[in-house]
Protein backbone atom coordinates (compact mmCIF):
# COMPACT_ATOMS: atom_id res chain seq x y z
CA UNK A 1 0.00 0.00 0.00
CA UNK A 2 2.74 2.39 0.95
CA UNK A 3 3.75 1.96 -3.02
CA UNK A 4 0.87 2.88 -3.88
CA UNK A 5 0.75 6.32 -2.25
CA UNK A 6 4.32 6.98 -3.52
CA UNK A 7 3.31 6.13 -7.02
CA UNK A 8 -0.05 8.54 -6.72
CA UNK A 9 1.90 11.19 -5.09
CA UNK A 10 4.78 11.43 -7.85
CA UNK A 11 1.62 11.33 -10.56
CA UNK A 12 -0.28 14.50 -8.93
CA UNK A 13 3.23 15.76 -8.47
CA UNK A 14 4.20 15.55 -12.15
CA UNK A 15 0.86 16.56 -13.75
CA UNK A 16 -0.36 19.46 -11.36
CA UNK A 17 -0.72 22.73 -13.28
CA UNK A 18 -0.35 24.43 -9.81
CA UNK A 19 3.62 24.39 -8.86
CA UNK A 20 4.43 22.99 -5.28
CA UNK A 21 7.36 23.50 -3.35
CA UNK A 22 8.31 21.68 -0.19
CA UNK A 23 11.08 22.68 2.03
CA UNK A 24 11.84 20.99 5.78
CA UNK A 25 12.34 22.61 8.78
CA UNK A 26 16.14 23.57 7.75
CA UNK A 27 14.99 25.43 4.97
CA UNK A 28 16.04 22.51 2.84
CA UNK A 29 13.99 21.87 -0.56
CA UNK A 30 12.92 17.95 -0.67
CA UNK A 31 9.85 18.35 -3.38
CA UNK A 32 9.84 20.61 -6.66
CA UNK A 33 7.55 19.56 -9.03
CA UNK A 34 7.50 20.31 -12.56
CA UNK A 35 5.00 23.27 -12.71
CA UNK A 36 7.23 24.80 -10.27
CA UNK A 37 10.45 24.13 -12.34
CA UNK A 38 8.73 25.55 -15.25
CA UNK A 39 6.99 29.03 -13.39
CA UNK A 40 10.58 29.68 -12.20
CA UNK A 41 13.00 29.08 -14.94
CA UNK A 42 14.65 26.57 -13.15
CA UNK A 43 15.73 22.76 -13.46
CA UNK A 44 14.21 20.41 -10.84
CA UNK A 45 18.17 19.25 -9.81
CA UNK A 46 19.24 23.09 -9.14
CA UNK A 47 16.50 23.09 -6.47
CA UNK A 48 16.20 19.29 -4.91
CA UNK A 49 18.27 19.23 -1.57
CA UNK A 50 19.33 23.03 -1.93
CA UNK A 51 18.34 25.68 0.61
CA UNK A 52 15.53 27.74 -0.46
CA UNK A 53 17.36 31.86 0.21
CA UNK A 54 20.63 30.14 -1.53
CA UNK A 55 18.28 29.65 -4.51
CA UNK A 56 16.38 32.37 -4.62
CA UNK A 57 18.56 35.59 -3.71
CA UNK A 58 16.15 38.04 -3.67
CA UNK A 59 13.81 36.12 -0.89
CA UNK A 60 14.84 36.82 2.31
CA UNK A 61 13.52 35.26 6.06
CA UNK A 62 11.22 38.32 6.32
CA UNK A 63 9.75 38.20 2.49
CA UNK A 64 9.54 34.80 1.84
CA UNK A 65 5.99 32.91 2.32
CA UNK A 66 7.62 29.55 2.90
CA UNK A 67 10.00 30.60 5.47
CA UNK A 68 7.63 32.90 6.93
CA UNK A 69 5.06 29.75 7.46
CA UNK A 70 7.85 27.85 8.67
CA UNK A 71 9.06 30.04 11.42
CA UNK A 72 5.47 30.64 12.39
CA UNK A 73 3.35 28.35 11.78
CA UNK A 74 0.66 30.93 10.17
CA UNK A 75 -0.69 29.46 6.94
CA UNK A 76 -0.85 32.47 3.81
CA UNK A 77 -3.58 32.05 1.05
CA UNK A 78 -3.73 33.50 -2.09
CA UNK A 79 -0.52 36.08 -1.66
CA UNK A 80 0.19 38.02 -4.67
CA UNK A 81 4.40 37.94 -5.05
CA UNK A 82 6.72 38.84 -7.63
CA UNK A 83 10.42 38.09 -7.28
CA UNK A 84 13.63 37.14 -9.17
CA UNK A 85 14.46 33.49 -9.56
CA UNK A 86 18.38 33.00 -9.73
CA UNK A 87 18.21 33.72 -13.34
CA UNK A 88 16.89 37.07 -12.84
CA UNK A 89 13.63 36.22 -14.61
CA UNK A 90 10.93 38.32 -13.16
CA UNK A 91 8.28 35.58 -11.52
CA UNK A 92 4.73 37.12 -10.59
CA UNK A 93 2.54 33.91 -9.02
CA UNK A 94 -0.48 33.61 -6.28
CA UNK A 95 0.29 31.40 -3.64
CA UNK A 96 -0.93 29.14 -1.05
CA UNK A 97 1.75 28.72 1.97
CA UNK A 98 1.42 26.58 4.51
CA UNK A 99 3.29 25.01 7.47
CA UNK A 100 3.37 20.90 7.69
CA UNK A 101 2.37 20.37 11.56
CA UNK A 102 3.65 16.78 13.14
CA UNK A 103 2.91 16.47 17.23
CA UNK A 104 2.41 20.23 17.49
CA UNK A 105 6.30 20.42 15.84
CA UNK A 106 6.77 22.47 12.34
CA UNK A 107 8.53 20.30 9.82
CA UNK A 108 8.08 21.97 7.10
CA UNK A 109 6.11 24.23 5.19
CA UNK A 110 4.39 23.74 1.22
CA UNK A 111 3.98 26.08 -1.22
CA UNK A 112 1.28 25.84 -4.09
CA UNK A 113 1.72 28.52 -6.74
CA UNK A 114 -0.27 29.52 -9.59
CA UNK A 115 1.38 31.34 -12.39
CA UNK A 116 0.19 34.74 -13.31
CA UNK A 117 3.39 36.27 -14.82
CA UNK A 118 1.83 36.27 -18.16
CA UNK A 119 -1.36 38.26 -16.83
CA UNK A 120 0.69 40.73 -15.28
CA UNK A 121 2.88 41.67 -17.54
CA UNK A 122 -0.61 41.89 -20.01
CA UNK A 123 -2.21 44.09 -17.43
CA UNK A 124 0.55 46.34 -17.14
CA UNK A 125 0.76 46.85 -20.72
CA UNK A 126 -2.70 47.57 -20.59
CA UNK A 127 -2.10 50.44 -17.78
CA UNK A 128 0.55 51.53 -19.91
CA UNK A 129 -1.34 52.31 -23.22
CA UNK A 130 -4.23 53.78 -21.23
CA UNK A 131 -1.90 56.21 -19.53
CA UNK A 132 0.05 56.96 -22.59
CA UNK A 133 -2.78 56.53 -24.92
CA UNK A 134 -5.36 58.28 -23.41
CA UNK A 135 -6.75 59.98 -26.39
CA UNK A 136 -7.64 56.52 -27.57
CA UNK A 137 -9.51 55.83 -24.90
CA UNK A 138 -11.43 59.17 -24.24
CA UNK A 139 -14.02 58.52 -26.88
CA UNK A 140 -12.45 57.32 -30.08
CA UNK A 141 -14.34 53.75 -29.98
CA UNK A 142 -17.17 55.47 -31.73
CA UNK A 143 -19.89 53.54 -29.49
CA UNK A 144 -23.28 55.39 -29.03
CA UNK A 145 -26.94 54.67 -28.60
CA UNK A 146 -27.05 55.31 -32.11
CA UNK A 147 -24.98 52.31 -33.01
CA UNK A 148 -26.87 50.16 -30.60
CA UNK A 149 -29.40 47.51 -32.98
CA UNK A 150 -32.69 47.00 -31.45
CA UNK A 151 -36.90 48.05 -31.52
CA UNK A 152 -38.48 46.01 -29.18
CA UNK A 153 -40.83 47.72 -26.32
CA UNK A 154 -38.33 46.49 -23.24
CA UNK A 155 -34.68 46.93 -25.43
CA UNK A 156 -36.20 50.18 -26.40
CA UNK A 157 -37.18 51.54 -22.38
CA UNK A 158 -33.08 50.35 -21.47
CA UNK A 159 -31.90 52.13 -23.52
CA UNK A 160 -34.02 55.43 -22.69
CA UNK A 161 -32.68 54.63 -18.86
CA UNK A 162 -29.29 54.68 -20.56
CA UNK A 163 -29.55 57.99 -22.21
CA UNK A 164 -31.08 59.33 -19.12
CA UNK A 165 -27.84 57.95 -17.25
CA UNK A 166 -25.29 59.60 -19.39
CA UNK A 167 -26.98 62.69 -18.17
CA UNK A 168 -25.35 62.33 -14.35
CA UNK A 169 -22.49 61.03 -12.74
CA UNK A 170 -24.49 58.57 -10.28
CA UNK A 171 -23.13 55.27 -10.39
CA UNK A 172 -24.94 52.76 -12.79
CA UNK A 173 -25.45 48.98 -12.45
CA UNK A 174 -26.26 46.80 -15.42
CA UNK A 175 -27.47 43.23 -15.05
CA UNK A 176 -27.87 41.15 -18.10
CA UNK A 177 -27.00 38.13 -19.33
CA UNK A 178 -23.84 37.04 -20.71
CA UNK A 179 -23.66 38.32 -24.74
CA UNK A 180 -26.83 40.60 -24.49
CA UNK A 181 -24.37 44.17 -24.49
CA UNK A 182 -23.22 45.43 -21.44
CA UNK A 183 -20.09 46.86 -21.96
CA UNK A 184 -22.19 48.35 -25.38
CA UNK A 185 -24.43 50.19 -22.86
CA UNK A 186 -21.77 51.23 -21.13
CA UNK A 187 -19.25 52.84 -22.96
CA UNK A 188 -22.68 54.56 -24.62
CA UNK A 189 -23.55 55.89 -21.86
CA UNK A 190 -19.64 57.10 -21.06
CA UNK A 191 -19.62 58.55 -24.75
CA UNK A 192 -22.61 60.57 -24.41
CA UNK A 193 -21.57 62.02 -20.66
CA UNK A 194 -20.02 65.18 -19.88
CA UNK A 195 -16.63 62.35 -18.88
CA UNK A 196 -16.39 61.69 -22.87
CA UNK A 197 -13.15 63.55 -23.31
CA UNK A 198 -11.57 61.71 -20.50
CA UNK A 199 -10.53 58.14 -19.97
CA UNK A 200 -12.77 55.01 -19.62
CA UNK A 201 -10.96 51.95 -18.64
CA UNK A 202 -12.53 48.36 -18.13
CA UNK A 203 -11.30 45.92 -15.86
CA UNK A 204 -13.09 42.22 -15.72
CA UNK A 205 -13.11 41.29 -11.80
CA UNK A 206 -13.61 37.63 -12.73
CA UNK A 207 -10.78 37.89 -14.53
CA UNK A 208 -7.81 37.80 -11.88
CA UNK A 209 -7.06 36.63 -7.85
CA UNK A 210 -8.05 39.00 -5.04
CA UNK A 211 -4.88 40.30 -4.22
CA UNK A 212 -3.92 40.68 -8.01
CA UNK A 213 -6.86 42.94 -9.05
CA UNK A 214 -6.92 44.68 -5.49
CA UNK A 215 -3.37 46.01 -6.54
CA UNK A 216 -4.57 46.83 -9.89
CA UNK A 217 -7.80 48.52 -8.58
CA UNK A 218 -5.98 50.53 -5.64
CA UNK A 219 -2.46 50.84 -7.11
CA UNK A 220 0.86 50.02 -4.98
CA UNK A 221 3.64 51.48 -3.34
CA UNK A 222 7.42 49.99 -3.40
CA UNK A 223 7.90 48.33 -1.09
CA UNK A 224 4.34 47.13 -0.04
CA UNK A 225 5.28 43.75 -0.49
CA UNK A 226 7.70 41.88 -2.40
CA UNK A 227 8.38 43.06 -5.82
CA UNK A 228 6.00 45.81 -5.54
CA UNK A 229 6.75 49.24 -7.17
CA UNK A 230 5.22 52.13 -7.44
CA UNK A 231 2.28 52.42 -9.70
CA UNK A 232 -1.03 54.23 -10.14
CA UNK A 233 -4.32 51.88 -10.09
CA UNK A 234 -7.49 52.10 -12.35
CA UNK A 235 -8.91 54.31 -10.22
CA UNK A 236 -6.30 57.30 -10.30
CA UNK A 237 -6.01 56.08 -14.15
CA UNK A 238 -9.69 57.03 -14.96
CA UNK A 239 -9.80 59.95 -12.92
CA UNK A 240 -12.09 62.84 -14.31
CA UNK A 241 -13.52 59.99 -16.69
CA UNK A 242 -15.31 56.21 -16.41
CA UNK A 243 -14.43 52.93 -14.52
CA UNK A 244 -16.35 49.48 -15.76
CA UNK A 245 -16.44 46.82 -13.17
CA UNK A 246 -17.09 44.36 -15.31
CA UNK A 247 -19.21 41.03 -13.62
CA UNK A 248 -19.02 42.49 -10.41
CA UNK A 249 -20.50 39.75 -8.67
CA UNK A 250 -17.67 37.61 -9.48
CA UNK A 251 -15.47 39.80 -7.09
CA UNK A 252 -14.56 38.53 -3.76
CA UNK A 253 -16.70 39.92 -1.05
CA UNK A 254 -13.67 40.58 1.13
CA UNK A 255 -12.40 43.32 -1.24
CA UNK A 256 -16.45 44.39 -2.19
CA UNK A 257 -15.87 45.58 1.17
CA UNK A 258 -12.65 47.61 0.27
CA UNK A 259 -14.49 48.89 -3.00
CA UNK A 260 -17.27 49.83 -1.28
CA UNK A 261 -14.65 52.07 1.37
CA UNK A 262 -13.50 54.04 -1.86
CA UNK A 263 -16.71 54.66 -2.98
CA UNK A 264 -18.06 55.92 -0.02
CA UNK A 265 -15.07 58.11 0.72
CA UNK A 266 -13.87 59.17 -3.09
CA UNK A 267 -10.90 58.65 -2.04
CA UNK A 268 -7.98 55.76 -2.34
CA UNK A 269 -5.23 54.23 -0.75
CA UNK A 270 -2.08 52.34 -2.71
CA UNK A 271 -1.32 49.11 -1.33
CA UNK A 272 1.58 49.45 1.18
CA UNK A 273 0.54 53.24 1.06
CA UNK A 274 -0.25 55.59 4.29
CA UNK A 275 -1.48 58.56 1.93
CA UNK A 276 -5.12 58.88 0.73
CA UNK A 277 -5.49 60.08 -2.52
CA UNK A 278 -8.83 61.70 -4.05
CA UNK A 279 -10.26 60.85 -7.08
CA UNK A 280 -13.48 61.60 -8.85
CA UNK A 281 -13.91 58.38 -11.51
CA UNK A 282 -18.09 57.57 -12.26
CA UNK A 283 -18.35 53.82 -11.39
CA UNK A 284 -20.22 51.93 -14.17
CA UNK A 285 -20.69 48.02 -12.71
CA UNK A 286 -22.42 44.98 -14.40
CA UNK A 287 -23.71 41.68 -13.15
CA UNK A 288 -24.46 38.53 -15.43
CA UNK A 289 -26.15 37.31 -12.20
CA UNK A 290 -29.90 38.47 -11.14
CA UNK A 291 -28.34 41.04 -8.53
CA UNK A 292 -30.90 39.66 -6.07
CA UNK A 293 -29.93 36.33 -6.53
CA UNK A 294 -26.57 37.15 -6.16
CA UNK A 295 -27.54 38.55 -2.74
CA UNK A 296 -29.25 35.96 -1.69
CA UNK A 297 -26.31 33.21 -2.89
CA UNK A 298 -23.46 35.63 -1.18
CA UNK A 299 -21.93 36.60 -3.90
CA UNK A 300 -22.76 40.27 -3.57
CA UNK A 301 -22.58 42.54 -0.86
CA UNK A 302 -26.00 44.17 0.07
CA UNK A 303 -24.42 47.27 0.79
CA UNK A 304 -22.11 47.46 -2.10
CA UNK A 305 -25.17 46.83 -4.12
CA UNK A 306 -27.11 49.92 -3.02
CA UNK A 307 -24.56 52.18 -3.08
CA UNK A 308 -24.16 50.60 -7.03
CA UNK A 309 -27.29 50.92 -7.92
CA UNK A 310 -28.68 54.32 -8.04
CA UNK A 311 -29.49 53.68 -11.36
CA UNK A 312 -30.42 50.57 -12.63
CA UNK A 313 -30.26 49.21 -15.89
CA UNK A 314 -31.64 45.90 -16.93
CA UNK A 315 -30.59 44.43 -20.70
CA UNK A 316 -33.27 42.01 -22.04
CA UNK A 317 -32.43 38.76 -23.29
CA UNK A 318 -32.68 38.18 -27.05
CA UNK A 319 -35.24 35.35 -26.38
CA UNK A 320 -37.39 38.05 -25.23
CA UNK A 321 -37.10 40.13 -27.95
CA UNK A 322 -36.68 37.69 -30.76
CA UNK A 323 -38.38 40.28 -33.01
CA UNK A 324 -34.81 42.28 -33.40
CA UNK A 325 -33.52 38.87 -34.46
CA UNK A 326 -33.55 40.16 -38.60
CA UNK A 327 -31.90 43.26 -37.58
CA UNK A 328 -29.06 41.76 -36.50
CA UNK A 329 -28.84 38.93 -39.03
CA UNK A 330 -29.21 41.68 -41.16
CA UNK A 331 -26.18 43.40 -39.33
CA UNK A 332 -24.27 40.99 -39.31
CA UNK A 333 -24.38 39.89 -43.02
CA UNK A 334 -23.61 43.42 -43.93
CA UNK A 335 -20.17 43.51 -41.33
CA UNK A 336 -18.80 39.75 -42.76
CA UNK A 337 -19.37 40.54 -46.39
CA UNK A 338 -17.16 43.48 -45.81
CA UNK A 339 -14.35 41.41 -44.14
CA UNK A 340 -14.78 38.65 -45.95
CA UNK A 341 -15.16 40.29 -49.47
CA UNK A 342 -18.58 37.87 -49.61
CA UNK A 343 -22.04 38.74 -51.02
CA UNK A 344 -24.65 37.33 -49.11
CA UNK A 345 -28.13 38.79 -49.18
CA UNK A 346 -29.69 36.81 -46.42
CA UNK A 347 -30.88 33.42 -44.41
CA UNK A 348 -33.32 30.87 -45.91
CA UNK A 349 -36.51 30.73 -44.24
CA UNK A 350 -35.47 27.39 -43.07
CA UNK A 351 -32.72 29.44 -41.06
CA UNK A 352 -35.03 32.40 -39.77
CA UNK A 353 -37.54 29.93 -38.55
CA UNK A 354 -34.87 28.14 -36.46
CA UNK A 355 -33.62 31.53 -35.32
CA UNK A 356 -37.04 32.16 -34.20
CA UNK A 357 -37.39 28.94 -32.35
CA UNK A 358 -33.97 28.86 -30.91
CA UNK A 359 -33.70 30.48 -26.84
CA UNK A 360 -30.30 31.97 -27.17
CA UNK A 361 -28.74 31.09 -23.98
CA UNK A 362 -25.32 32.68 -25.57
CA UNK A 363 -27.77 36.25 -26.85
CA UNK A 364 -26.38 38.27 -29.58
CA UNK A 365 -22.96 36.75 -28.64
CA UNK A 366 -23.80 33.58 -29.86
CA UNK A 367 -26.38 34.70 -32.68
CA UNK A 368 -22.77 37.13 -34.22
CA UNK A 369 -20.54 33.36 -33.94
CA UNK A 370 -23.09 31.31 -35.21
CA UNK A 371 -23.39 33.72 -38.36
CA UNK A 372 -19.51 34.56 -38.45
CA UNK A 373 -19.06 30.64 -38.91
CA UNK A 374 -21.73 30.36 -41.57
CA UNK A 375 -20.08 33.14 -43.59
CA UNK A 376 -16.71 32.01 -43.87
CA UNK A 377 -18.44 28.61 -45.59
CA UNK A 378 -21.22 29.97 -47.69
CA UNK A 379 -20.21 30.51 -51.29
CA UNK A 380 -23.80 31.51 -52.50
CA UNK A 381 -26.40 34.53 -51.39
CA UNK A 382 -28.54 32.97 -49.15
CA UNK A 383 -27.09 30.64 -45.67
CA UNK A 384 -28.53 27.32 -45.26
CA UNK A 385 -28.96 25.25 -42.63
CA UNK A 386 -25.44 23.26 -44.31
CA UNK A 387 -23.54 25.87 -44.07
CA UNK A 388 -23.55 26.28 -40.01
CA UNK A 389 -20.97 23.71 -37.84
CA UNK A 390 -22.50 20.29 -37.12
CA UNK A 391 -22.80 21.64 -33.19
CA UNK A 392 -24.42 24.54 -34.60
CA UNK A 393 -26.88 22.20 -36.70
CA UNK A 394 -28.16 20.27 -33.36
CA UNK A 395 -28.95 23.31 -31.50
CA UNK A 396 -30.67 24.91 -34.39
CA UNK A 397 -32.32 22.28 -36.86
CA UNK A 398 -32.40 19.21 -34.31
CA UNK A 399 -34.10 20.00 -31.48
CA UNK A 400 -36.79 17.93 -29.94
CA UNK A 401 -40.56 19.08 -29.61
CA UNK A 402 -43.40 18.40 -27.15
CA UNK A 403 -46.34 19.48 -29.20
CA UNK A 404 -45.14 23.25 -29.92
CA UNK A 405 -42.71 23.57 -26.49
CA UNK A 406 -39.54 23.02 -27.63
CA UNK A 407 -37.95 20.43 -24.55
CA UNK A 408 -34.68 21.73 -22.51
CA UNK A 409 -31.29 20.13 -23.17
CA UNK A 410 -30.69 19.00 -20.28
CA UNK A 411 -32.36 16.25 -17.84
CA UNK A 412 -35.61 16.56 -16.35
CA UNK A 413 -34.34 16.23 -12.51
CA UNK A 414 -32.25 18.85 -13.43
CA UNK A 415 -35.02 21.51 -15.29
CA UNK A 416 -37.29 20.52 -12.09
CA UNK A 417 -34.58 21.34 -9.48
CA UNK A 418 -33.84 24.98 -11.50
CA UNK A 419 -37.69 25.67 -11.28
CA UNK A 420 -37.80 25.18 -7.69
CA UNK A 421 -34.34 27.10 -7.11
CA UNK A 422 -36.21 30.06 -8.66
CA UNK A 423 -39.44 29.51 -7.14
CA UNK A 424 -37.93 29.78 -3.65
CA UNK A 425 -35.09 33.08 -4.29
CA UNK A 426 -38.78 34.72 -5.75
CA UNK A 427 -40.04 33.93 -2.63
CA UNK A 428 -37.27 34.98 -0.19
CA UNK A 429 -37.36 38.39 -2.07
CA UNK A 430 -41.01 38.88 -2.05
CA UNK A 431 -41.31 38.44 1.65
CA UNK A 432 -37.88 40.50 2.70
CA UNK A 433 -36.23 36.81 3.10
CA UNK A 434 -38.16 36.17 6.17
CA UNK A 435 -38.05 32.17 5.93
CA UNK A 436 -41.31 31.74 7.72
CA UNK A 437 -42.85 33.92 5.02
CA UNK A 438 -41.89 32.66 2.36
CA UNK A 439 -42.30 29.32 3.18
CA UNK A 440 -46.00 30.28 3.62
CA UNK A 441 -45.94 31.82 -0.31
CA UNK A 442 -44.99 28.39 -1.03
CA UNK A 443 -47.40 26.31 1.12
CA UNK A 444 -44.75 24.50 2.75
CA UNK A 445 -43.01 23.95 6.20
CA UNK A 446 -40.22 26.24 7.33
CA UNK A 447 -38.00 23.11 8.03
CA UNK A 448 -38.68 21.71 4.55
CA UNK A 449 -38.03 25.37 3.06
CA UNK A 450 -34.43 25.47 5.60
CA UNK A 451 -33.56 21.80 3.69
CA UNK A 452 -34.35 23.02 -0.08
CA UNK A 453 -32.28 26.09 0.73
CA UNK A 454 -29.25 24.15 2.03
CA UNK A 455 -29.49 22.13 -0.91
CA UNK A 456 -29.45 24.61 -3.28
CA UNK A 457 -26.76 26.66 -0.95
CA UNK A 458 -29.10 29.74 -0.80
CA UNK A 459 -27.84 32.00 1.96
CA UNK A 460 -29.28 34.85 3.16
């Protein structure tokens, strides 16, 4: 048996994406795996048996997670680091430290690393060009509410919120679904502001680790922690203009908190940093997650979400508001034959009536692909049902029926147990979550609603 826990550990050890590094209670490294080796530039025999501050000379007892966990036992999650490996390659990882505990005695101490060199260095190019670029990014996109496609009763009342919202510098939050057009809404709204001629700068806060996109939010100082330097965040970046938070509910609540702080206060603080800087940045935020629901499932802050939402906008799905469907098919025709050097005229009924049928869980995202792919196939001037991708073809063309209602793809357990999820966050929110309440609006017994709500992790 004791083979057989050897052989499984090398396995996980050898295929892990995350990199692990084991030292003992000398300092002494006695596991590198191969992510590691490859994060750090280094070979696995350079580091097996060699003390960890020999290896890496710019670590030293005070900056170094592993040693740190070692000497005191404190496990460290998710710590944002950049350092120089003995190479002098510049390493930028999130990791996981913690101290290995036999009979109350520290033996050692692991390290689990995730690279994010690569998204670093992206993001401060990205900081780069919008500082040195800013023209580009003051209003050069072109993007207005004239440009946005769309005539149905509830498109047509967002985007008459949205016009009304470029009017003020309240803070906006947009909840739609992923592909229906928020950041469209949102740099429309920018464009049309009094902010135009100043920046607008989105950041995605699904995108990156906590302590990553805190230091991009908030800025640093050198010498905040290791490898930091000093460098303006978004905020102070888009001052005078626009900041997107981008699928806010994806942000930890721990720096919500923090968020909420600066927008409270107007005023921010670089990491490592005892001065408070002010700034005056119009926060545009959007949610692919019924804010509500996100509530409710603690993935957004109440109080972050009121001080969001002084005006709300909610985007419509394309499902319900199929009738804009030949506008964009007609849109998007038009933009492919110009890249493409094509001349299609338009879909075959056969196409439209599928289009029609179809529920669009992807929105106009997945309506642009799905014509995008037919285009670069089509050699005639109408598409066909041939011309879009075999997956495409089963969503669209082969799609089962019950009578008229076309059926879910996916199992019935599973379309029952999404019903009832919604049927019981409608009720928590129509009776101000009080459990007894709602479990009254749903003519059941509190302990029966307490079960369905553990099962379907709904916190309040």
């Amino acid at each position: 048996m004791m083979n057989f826990y050897k052989e499984l550990l090398e396995i996980i050890l050898k295929y892990s994406e995350e990199g692990i590094h084991v030292i003992d209670k000398s300092g002494n490294t006695v596991i590198y795996n191969k992510a590691m080796a490859n994060l750090e530039g280094m070979n696995e025999n350079e580091v097996i048996g060699k003390n960890l501050l020999e290896i890496f000379p710019s670590l030293n007892e005070t900056s170094s997670t592993l040693i740190h966990a070692l000497k005191t036992g404190e496990a460290i999650e998710d710590r944002y680091q950049t350092y120089l490996n003995k190479k002098g390659y510049h390493i930028t990882s999130v990791n996981t430290t913690l101290p290995i505990i036999i009979n109350d005695e520290i033996v050692g101490a692991v390290e689990i690393s995730k690279d994010f060199t690569k998204v670093k260095e992206l993001y401060d190019k990205i900081i780069k060009l919008s500082k040195n670029e800013e023209k580009i990014e003051k209003n050069d996109d072109g993007l207005n509410f004239r440009n946005i496609i769309g005539y149905s009763p509830k498109f047509i009342k967002a985007i008459e919120y949205a016009k009304k919202a470029s009017n003020s510098s309240s803070t906006v939050l947009i909840y739609g679904e992923t592909g229906t057009g928020k950041e469209v809404f949102a740099r429309s709204i920018h464009n049309e502001s009094q902010r135009k001629n100043k920046p607008f700068i989105a950041v995605n806060c699904a995108a990156l680790p906590e302590s990553l996109l805190e230091g991009i939010l908030f800025g640093t100082v050198k010498g905040g922690f290791t490898g930091a330097v000093d460098r303006p965040g978004l905020f102070e970046q888009a001052n005078g203009g626009t900041l997107l938070l981008d699928e806010i509910n994806s942000m930890p609540t721990s720096l919500q908190a923090k968020l909420l702080r600066v927008l409270q206060e107007s005023y921010v603080r670089r990491i490592g940093g005892v001065k408070d800087i002010h700034i005056d940045v119009r926060i545009i935020a959007t949610t692919n997650e019924d804010p509500y629901t996100a509530i409710v499932n603690g993935n957004f802050r109440k109080d972050l979400y009121y001080r969001l939402s002084v005006i709300n906008l909610t985007i419509p799905p394309l499902r319900e508001r199929k009738e804009d469907i030949p506008l964009f098919v007609n849109h998007f025709i038009n933009k492919y034959n110009l890249s493409l050097n094509k001349n299609v005229i338009d879909v075959s009924k056969e196409v439209y009536d599928a289009f029609m049928s179809y529920d669009w869980p992807g929105n106009v995202r997945e309506l642009k692909n799905y014509i995008e792919g037919a285009m670069n196939i089509v050699n005639e001037n109408i598409i066909k049902a041939e011309h879009f991708a075999s997956q495409v073809q089963e969503n669209l063309f082969k799609r089962r029926f019950a009578g008229n209602v076309a059926l879910p793809n996916i199992g019935l357990d599973e379309y029952l147990e999404g019903i009832e999820k919604k049927m019981i966050i409608n009720a928590l929110e129509n009776s101000d979550y009080n459990i007894t309440k709602a479990a009254e609006i749903l003519k059941i017994k509190r302990q029966t609603l307490q079960h369905k709500m553990k099962k379907y992790n709904i916190n309040i």
